[in-house]
Structures are given as structure tokens and as C-alpha cells.
N, C-alpha and C. Protein backbone atom coordinates (compact mmCIF):
# COMPACT_ATOMS: atom_id res chain seq x y z
N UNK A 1 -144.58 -106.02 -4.97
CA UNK A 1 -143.47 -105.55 -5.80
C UNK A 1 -142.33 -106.54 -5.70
N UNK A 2 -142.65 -107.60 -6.40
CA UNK A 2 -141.21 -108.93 -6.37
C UNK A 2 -140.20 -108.21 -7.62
N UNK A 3 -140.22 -107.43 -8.19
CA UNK A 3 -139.00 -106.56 -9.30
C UNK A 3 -138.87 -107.71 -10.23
N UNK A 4 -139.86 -108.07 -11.10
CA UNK A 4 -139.76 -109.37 -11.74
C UNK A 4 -140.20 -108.61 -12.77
N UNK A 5 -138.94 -108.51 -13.65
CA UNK A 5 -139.25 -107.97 -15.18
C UNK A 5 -139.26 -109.00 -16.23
N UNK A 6 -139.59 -110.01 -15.34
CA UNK A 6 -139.08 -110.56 -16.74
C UNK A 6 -140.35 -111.33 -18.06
N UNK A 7 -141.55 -110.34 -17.72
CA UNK A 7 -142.91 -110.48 -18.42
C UNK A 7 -142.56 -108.88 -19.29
N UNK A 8 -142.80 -108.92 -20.32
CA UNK A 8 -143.06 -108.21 -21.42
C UNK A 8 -143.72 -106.99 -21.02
N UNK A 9 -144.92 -107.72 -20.73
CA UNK A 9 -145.66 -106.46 -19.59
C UNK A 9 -145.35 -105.51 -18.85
N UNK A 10 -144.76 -106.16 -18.04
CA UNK A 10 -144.00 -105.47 -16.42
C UNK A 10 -143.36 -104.09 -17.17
N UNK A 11 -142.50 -105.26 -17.91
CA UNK A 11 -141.19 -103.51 -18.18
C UNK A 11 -142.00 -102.61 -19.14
N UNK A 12 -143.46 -102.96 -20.10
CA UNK A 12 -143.62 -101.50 -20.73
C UNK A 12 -144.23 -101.04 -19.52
N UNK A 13 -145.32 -101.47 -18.48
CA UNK A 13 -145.79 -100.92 -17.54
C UNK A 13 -144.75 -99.66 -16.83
N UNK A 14 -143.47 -100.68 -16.30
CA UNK A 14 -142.38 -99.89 -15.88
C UNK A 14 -141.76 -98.96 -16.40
N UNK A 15 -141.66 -98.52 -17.37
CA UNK A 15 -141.08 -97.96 -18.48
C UNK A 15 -142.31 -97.03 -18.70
N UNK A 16 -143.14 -96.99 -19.14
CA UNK A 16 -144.34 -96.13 -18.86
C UNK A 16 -144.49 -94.95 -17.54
N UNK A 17 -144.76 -95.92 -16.26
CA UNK A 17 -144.57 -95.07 -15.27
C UNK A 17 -143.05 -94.39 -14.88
N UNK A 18 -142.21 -95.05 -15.30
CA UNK A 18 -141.00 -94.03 -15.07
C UNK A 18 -140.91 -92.50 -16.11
N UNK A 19 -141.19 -93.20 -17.52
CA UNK A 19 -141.65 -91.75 -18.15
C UNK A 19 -142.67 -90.64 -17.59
N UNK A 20 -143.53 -91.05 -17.00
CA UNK A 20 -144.79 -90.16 -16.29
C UNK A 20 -143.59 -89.65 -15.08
N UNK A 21 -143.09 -90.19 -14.70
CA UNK A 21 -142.24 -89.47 -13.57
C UNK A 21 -141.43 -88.54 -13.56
N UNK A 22 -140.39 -88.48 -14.75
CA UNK A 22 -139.29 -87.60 -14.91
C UNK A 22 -140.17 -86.90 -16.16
N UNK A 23 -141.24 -86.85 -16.17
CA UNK A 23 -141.80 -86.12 -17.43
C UNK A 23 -141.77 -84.26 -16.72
N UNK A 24 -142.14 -84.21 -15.60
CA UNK A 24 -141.85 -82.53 -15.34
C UNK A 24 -140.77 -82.45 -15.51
N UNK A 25 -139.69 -82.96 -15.10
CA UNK A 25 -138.54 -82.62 -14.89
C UNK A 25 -137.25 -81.97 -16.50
N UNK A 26 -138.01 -83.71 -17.57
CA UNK A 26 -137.07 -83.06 -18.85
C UNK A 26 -138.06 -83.20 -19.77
N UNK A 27 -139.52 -82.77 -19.60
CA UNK A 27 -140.39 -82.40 -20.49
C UNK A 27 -140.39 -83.04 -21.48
N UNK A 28 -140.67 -82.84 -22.81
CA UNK A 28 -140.46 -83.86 -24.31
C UNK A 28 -139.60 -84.03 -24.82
N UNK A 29 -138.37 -83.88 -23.87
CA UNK A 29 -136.78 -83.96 -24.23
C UNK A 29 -137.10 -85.28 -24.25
N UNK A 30 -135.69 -86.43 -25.18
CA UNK A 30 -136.00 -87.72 -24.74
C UNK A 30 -134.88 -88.08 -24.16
N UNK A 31 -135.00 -88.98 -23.25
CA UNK A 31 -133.95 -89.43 -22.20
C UNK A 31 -132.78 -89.73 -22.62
N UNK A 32 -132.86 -90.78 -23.32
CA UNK A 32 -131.40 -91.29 -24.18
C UNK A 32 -130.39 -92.01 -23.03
N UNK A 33 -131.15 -92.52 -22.50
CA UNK A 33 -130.57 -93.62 -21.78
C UNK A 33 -129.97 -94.57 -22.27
N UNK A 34 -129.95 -95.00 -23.38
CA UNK A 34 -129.10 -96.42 -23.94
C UNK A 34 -128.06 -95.37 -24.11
N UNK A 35 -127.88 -94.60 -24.82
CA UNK A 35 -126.71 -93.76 -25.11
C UNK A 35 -125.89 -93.06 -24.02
N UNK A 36 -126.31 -92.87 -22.94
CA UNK A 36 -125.60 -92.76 -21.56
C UNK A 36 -124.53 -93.83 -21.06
N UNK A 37 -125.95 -94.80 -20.58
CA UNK A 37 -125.24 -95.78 -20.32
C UNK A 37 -124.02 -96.47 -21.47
N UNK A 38 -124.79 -96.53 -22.31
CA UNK A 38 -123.29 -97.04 -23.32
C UNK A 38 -122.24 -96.33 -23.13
N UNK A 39 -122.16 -95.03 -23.64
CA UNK A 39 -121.33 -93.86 -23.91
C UNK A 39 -119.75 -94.07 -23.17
N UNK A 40 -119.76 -94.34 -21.70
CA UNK A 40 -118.76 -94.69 -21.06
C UNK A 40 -119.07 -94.85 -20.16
N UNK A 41 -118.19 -94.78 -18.93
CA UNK A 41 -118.23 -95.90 -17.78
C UNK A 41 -118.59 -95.06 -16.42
N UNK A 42 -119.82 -94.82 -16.41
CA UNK A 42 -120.36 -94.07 -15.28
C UNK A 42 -120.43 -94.64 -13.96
N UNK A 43 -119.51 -94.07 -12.95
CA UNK A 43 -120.14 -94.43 -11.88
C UNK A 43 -121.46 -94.02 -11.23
N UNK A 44 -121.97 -95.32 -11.02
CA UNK A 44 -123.05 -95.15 -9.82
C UNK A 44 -123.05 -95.11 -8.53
């Protein structure tokens, strides 16, 4: 696991398994993550 997204691959792979992950949680809701993060200035 070197966190090397930077193959095309990697991130749908990544992006794939993160959906399988939070999939119990918000079901066929869709995330809307660009719109979060944009939205304003969240701390992490």
C-alpha cells in the first residue's frame, strides 16, 4: 500500500472499494462528496 493514486486504475479501484464500504451505512443515497467538500470550509 505505497497510496499512489496516481494510475487511473488505483483511484477507480479505490473509489470502488470505498463505495462497498459506506454502502450499509448510506445505502443508495449518493455521497455527494464534491459538494461537501466544496460547499464550505470544513474542518477536519
Amino acid at each position: 500500500a505505497d497510496d499512489d493514486y496516481a494510475k487511473a486504475e488505483t483511484r477507480r479501484v479505490a473509489k470502488h472499494v470505498l463505495r462497498s464500504a459506506l454502502k450499509p451505512l448510506v445505502g443508495d443515497r449518493p455521497l455527494a462528496s464534491r459538494q461537501f467538500f466544496r460547499g464550505s470550509n470544513h474542518a477536519v
